[in-house]
C-alpha atoms as a PDB file:
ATOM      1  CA  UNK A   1     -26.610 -25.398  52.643  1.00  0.00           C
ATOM      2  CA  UNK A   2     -27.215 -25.739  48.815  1.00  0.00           C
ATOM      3  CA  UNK A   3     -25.666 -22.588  46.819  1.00  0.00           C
ATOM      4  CA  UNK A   4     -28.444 -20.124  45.424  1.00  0.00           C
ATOM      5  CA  UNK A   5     -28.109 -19.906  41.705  1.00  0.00           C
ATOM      6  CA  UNK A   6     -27.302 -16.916  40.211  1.00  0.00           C
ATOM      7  CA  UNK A   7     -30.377 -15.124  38.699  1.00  0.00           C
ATOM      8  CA  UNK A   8     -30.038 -15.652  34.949  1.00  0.00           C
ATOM      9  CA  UNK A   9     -30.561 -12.334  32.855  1.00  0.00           C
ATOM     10  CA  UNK A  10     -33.737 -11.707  30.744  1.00  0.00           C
ATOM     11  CA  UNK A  11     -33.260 -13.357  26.964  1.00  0.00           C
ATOM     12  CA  UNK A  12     -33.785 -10.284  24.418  1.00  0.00           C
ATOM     13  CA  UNK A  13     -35.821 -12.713  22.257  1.00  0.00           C
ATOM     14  CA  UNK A  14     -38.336 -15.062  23.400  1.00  0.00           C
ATOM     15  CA  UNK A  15     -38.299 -18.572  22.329  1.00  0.00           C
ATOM     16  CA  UNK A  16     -40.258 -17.744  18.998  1.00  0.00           C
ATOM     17  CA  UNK A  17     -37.125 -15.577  18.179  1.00  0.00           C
ATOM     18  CA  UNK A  18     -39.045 -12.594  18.461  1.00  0.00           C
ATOM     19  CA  UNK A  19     -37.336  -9.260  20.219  1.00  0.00           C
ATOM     20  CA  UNK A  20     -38.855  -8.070  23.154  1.00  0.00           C
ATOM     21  CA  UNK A  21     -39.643  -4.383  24.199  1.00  0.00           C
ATOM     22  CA  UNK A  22     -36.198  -4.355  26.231  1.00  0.00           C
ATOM     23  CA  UNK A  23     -34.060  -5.685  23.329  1.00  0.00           C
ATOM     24  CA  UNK A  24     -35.819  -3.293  21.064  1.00  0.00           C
ATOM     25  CA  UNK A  25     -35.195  -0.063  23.314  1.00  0.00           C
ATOM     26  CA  UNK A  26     -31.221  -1.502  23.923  1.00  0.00           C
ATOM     27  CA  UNK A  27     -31.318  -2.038  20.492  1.00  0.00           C
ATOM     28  CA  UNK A  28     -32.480   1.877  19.623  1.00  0.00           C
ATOM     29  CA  UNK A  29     -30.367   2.812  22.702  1.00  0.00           C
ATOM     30  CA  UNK A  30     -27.046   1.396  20.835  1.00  0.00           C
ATOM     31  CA  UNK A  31     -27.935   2.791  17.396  1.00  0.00           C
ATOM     32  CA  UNK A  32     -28.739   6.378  19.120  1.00  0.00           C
ATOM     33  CA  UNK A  33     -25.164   6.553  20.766  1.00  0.00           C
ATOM     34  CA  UNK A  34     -23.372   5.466  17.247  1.00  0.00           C
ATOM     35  CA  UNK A  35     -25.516   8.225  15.421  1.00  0.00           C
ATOM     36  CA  UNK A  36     -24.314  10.564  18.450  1.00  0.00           C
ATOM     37  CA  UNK A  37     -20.581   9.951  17.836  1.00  0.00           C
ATOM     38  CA  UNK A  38     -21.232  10.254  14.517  1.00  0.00           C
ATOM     39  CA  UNK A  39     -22.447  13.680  14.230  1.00  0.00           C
ATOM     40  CA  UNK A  40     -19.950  14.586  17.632  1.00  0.00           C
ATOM     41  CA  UNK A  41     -16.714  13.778  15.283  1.00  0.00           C
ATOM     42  CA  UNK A  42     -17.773  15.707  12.356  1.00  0.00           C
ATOM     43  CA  UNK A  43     -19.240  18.542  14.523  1.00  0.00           C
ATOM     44  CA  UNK A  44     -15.202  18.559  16.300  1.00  0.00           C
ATOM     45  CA  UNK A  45     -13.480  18.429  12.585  1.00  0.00           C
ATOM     46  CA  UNK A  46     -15.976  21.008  11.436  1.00  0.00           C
ATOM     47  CA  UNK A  47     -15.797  23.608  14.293  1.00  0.00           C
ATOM     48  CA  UNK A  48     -12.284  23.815  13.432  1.00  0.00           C
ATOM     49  CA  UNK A  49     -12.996  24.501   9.631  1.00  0.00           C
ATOM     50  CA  UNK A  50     -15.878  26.966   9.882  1.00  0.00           C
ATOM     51  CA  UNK A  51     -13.937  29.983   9.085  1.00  0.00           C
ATOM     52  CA  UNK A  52     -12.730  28.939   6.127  1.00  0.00           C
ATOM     53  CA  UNK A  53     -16.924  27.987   5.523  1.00  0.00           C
ATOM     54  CA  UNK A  54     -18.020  31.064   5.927  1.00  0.00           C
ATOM     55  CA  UNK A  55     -15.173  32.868   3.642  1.00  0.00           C
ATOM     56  CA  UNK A  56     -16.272  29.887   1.011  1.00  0.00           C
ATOM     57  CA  UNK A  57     -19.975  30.801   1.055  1.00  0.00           C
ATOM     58  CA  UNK A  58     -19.183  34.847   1.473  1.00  0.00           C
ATOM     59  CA  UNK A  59     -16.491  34.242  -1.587  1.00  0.00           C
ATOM     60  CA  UNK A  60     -19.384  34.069  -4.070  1.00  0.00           C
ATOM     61  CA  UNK A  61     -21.461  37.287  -2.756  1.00  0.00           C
ATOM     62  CA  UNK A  62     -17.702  39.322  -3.007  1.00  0.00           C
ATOM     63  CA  UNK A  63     -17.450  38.354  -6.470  1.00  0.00           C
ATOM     64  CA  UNK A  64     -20.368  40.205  -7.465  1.00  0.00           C
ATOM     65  CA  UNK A  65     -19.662  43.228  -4.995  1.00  0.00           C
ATOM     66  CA  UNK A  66     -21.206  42.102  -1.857  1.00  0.00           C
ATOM     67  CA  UNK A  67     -19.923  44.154   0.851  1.00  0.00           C
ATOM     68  CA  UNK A  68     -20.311  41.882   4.542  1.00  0.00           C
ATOM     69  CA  UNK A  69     -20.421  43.327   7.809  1.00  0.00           C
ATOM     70  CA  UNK A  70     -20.692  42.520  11.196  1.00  0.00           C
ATOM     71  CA  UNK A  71     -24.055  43.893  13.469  1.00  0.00           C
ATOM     72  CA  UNK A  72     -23.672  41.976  17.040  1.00  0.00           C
ATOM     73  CA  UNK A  73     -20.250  40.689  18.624  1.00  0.00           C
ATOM     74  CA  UNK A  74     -21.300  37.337  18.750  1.00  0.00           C
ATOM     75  CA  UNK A  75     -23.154  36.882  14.887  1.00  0.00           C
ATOM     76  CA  UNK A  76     -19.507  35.187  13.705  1.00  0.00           C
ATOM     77  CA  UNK A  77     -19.093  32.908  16.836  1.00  0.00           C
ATOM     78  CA  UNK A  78     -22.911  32.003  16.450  1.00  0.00           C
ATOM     79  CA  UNK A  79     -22.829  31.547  12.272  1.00  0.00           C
ATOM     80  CA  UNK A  80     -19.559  29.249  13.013  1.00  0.00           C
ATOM     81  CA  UNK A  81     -21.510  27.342  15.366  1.00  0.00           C
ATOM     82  CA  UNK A  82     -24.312  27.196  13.014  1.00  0.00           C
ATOM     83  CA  UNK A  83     -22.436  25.878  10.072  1.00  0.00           C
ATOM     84  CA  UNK A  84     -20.570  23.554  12.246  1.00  0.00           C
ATOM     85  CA  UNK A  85     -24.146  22.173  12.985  1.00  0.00           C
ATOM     86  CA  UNK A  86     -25.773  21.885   9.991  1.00  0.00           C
ATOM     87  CA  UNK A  87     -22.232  20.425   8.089  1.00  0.00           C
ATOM     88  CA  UNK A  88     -21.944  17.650  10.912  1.00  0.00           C
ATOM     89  CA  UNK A  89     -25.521  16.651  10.522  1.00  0.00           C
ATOM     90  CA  UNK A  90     -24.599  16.509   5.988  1.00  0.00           C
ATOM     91  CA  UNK A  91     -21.734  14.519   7.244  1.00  0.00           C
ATOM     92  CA  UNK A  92     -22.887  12.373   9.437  1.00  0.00           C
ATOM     93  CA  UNK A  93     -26.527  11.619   7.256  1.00  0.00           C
ATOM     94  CA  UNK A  94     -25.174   8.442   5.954  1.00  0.00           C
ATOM     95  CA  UNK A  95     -24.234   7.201   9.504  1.00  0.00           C
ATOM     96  CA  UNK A  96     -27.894   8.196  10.621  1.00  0.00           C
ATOM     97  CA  UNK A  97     -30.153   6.892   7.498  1.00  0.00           C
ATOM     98  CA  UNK A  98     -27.964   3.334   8.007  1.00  0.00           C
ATOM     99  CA  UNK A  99     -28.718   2.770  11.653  1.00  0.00           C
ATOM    100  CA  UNK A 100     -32.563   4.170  10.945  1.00  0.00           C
ATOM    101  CA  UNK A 101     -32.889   1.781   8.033  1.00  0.00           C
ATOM    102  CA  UNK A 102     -30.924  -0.887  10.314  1.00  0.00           C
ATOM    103  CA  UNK A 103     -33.602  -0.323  13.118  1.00  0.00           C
ATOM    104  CA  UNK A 104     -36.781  -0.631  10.489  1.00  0.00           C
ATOM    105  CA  UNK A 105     -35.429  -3.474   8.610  1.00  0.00           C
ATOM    106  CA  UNK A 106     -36.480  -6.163  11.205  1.00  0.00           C
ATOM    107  CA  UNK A 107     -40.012  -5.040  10.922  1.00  0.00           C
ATOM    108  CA  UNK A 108     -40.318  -5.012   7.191  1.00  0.00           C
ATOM    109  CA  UNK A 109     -41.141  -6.991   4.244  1.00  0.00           C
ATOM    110  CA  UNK A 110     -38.615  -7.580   1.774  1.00  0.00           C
ATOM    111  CA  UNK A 111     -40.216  -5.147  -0.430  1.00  0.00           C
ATOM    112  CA  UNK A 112     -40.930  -2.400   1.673  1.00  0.00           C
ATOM    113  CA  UNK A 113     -37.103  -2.596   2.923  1.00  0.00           C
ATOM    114  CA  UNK A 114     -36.207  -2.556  -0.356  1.00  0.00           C
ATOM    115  CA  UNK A 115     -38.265   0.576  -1.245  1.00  0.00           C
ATOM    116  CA  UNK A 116     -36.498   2.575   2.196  1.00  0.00           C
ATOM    117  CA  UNK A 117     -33.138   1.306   1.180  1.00  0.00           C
ATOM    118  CA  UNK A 118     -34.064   3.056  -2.555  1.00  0.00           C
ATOM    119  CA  UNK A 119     -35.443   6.119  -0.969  1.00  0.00           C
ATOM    120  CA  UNK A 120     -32.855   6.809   1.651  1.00  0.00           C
ATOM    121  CA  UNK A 121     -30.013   6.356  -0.565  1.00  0.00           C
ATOM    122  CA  UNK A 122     -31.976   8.321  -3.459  1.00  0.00           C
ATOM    123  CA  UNK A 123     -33.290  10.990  -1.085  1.00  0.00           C
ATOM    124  CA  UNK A 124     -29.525  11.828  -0.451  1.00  0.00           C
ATOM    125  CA  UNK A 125     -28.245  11.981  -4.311  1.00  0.00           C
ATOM    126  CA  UNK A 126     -31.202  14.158  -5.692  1.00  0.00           C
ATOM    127  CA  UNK A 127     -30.865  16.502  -2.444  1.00  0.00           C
ATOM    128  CA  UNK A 128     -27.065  17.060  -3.136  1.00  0.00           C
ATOM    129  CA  UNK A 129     -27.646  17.851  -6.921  1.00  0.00           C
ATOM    130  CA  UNK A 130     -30.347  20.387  -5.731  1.00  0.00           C
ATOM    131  CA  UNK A 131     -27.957  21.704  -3.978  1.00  0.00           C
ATOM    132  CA  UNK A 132     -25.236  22.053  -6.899  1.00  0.00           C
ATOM    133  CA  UNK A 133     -27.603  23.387  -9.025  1.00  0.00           C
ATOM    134  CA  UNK A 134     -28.375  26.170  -6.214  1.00  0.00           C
ATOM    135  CA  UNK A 135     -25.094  26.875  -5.788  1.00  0.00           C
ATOM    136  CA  UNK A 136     -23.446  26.938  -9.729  1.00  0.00           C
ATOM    137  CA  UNK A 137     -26.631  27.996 -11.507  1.00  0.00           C
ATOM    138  CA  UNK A 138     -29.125  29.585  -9.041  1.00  0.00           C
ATOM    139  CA  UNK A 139     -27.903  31.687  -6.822  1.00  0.00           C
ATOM    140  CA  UNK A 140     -24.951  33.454  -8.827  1.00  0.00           C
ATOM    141  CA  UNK A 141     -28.162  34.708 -11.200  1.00  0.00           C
ATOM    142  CA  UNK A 142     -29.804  35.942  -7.729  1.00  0.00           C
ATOM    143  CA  UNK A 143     -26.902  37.459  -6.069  1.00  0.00           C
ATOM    144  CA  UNK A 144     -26.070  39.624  -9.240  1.00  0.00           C
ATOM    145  CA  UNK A 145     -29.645  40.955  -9.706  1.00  0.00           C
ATOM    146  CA  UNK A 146     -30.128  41.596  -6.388  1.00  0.00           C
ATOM    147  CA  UNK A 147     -26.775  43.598  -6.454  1.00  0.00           C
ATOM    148  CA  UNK A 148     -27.817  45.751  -9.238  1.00  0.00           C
ATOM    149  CA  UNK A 149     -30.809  46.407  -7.390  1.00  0.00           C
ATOM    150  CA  UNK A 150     -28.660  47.860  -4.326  1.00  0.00           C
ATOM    151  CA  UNK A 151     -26.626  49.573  -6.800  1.00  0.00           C
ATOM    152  CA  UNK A 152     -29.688  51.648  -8.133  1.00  0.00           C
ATOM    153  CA  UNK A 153     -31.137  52.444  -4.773  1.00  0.00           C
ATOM    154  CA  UNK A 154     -27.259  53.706  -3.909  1.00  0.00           C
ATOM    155  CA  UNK A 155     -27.468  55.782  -7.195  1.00  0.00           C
ATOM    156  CA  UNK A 156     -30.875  57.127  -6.080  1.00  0.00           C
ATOM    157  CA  UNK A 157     -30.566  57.616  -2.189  1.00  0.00           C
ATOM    158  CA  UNK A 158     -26.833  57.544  -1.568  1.00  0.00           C
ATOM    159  CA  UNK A 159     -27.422  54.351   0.947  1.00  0.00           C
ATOM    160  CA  UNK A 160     -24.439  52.140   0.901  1.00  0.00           C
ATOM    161  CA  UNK A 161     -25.487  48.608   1.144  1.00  0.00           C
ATOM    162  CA  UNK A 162     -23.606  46.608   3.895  1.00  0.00           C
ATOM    163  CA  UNK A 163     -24.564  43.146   4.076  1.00  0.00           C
ATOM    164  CA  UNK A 164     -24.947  41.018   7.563  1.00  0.00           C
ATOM    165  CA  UNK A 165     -23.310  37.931   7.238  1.00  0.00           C
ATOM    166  CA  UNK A 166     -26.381  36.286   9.119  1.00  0.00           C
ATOM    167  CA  UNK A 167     -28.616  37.073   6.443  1.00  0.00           C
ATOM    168  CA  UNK A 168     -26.216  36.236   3.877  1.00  0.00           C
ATOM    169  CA  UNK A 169     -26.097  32.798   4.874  1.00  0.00           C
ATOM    170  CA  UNK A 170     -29.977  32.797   5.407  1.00  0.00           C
ATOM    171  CA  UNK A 171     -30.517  33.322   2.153  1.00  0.00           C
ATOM    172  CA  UNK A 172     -27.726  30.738   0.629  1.00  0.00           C
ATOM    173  CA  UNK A 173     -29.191  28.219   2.784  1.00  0.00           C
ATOM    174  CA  UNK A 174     -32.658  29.215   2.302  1.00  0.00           C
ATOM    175  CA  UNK A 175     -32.031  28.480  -1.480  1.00  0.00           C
ATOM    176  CA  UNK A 176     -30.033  24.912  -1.132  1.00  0.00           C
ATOM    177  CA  UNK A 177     -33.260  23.984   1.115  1.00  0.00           C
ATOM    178  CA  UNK A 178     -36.312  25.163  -1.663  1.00  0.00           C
ATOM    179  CA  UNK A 179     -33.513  23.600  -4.470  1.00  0.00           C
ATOM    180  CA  UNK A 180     -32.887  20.662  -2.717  1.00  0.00           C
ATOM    181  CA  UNK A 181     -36.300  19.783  -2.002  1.00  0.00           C
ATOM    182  CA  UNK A 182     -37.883  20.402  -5.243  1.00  0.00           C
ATOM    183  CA  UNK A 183     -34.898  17.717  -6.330  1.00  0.00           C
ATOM    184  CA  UNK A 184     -36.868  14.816  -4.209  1.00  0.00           C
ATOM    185  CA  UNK A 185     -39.727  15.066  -6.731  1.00  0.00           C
ATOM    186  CA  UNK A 186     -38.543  11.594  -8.622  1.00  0.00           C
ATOM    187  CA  UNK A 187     -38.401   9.707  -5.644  1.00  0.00           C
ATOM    188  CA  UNK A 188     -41.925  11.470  -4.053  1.00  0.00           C
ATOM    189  CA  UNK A 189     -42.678  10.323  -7.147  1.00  0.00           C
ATOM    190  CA  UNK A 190     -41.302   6.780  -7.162  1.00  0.00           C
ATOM    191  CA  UNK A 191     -42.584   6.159  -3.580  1.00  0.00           C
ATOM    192  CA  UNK A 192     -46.069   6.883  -4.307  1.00  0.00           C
ATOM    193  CA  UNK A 193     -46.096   4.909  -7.481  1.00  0.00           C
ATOM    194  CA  UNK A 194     -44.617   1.775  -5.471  1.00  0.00           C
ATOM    195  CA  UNK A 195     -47.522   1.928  -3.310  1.00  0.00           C
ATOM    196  CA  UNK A 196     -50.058   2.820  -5.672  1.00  0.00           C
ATOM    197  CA  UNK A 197     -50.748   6.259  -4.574  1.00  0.00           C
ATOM    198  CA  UNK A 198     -49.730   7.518  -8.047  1.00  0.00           C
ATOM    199  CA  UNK A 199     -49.997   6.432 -11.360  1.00  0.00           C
ATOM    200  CA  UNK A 200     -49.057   7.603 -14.727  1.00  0.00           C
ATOM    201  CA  UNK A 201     -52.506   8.263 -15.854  1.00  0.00           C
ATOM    202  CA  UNK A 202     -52.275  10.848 -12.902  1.00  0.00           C
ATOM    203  CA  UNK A 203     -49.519  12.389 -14.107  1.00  0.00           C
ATOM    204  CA  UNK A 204     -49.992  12.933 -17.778  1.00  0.00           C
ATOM    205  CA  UNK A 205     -53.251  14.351 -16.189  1.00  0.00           C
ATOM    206  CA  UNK A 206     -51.630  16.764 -14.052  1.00  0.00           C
ATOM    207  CA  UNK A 207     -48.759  17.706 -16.846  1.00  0.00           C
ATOM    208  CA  UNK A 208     -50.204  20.842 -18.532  1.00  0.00           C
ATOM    209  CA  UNK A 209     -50.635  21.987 -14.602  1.00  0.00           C
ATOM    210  CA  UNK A 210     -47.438  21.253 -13.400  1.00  0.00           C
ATOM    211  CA  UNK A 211     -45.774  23.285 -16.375  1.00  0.00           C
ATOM    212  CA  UNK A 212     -48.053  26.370 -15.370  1.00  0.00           C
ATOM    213  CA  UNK A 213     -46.902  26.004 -11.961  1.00  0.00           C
ATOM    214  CA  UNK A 214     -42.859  24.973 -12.493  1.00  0.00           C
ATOM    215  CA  UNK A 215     -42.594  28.576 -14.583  1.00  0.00           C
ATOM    216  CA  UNK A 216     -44.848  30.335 -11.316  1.00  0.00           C
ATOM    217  CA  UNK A 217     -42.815  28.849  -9.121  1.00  0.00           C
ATOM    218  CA  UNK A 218     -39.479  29.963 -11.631  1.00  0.00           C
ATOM    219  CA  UNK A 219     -40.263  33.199 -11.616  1.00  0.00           C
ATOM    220  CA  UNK A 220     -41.019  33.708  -7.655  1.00  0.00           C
ATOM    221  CA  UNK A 221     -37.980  32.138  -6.820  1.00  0.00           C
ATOM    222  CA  UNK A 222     -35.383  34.113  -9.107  1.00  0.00           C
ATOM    223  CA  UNK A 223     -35.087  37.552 -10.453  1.00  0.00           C
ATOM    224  CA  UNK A 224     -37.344  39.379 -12.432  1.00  0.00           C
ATOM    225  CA  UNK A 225     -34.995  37.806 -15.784  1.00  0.00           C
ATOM    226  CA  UNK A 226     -36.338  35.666 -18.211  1.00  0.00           C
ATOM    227  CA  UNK A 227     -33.153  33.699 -18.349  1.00  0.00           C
ATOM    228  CA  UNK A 228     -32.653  32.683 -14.992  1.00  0.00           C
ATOM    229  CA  UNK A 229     -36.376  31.974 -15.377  1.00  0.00           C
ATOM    230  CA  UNK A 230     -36.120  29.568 -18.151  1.00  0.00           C
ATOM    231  CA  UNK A 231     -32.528  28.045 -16.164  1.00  0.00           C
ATOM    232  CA  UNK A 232     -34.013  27.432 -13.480  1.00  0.00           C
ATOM    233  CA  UNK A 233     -37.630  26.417 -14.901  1.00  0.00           C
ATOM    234  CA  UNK A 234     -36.148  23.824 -17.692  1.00  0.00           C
ATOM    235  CA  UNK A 235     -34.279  21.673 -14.866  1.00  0.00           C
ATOM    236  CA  UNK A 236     -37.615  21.331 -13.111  1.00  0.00           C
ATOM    237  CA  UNK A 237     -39.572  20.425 -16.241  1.00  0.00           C
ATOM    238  CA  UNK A 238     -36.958  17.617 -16.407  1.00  0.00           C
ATOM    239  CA  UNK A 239     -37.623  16.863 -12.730  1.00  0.00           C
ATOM    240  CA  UNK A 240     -41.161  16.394 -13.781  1.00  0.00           C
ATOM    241  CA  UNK A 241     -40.705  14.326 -16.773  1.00  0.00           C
ATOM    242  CA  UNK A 242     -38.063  12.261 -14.916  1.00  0.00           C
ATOM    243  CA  UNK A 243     -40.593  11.826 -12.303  1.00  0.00           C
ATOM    244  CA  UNK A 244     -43.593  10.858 -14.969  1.00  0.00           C
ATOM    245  CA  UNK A 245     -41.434   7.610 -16.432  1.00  0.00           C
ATOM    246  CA  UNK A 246     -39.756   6.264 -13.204  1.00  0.00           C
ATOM    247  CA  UNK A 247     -43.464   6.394 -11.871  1.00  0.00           C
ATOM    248  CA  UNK A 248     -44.775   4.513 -15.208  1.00  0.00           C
ATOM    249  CA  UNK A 249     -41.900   1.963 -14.618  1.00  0.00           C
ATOM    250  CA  UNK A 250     -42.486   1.199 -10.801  1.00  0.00           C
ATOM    251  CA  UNK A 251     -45.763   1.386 -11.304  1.00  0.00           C
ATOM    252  CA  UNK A 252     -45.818  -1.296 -14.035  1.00  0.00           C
ATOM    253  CA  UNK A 253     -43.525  -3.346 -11.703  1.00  0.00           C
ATOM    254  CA  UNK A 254     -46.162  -2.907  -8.805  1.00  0.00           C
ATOM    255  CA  UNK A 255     -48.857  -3.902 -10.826  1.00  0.00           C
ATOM    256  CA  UNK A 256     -47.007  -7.242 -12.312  1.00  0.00           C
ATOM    257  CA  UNK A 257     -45.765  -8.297  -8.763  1.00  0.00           C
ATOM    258  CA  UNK A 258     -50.312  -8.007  -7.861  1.00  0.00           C
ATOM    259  CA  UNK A 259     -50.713 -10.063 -11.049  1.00  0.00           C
ATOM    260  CA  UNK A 260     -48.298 -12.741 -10.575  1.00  0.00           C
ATOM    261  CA  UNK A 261     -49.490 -13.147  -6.782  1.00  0.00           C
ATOM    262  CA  UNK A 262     -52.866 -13.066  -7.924  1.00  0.00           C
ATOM    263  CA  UNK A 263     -52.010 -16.288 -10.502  1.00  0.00           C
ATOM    264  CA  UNK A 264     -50.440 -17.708  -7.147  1.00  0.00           C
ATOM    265  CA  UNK A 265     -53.046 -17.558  -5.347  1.00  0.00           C
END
């Protein structure tokens, strides 16, 4: 009786060299579990750190004569957790933008790869300065005029101002979010030039507007004080202008590249 031969296992790739739907989901499976042990390592390392988080971020706010309390039995178990969560996911973002830009690159062009490689890698450099500048120039101009705000309503009404330390870190992270977003406004601007979406007649068009708005903006976002107005208003301007010439320069390249495959053609 002849032997039965053993069932050979479905190729990944047809013969074109083309993935199939199976390889592809393996493929995302495999990527998923790295990304997973990834943040699971620097959520273990960070859980055992978060104290010492929380008395970093709470550090500023005493310096200016914050005064933290306490309101449920659980809000420092919960806020360690929290911080735990949101550091491992800071950590572990260059892990996860690799193996998304490693599961995309297959499908791309060489310029559009090129153009997620730029914005990943860009997207996490102008966050973390927005994030400096929240935390050196922003927030220590916020913290003290909203402490001499307390101080006059404890002059007025004799109400001592205690402090939650779940809405102190609501706040500080409320502001690295708004900072560090307004920071991706050169590479918002440098992806929508690459694909023609924007161009620098645009821009020098929208320039008197975007000043008008940068100071509204300045002045909702910080204390009633014209000079953490203007510090926080100038750095945007720059933003803006920064934004203007790296949009005139991939813009220019965008339009060359059309040119010289127009001559090809």
């Amino acid at each position: 009786m002849p032997l039965k031969k053993p069932k050979t296992e479905k190729k990944e790739a047809n013969q074109e060299g083309v993935m199939t739907v199976s390889g592809h989901l393996k493929e995302l499976r495999n990527r998923i579990f790295v990304i997973f042990i990834a943040f699971a390592l620097a959520m273990i390392g960070l859980v055992m750190v978060a104290p010492h988080l929380i008395m970093f971020f709470t550090g500023m706010g005493t310096g200016y004569g914050y005064q933290f309390v306490v309101i449920a039995p659980q809000e420092m178990l919960m806020q360690q957790f929290r911080l735990a969560v949101i550091g491992a996911l800071v950590l572990a973002s260059p892990v996860i933008f690799y193996e998304i830009y490693a599961f995309l690159r297959p499908g791309l062009s060489k310029g559009e790869s090129s153009i997620l490689r730029l914005a990943l890698l860009m997207g996490v450099v102008f966050f973390a300065l927005g994030v400096v500048f929240a935390y050196f120039i922003a927030l220590p101009f916020m913290l003290n005029f909203l402490i001499s705000l307390n101080n006059d309503a404890i002059l007025l009404s004799s109400i001592k101002a205690s402090i939650s330390v779940a809405s102190y870190l609501d706040f500080v992270l409320l502001m690295f979010i708004i900072f560090g977003a307004m920071f991706e406004l050169p590479l918002i601007s440098i992806v929508l030039s690459r694909f023609g979406l924007l161009t620098p007649k645009m821009m020098q068009k929208l320039r008197p507007y975007a000043i008008i708005l940068i100071f509204i903006l300045a002045a909702f976002i910080t204390p009633p004080d014209v000079v953490s107005q203007v510090m926080v208003a100038v750095p945007m301007m720059l933003l803006f202008f920064l934004s203007t010439f790296l949009c005139r320069v991939f813009y220019k390249q965008r339009k060359e590249k059309q040119e010289t495959e127009e001559e090809a053609a």
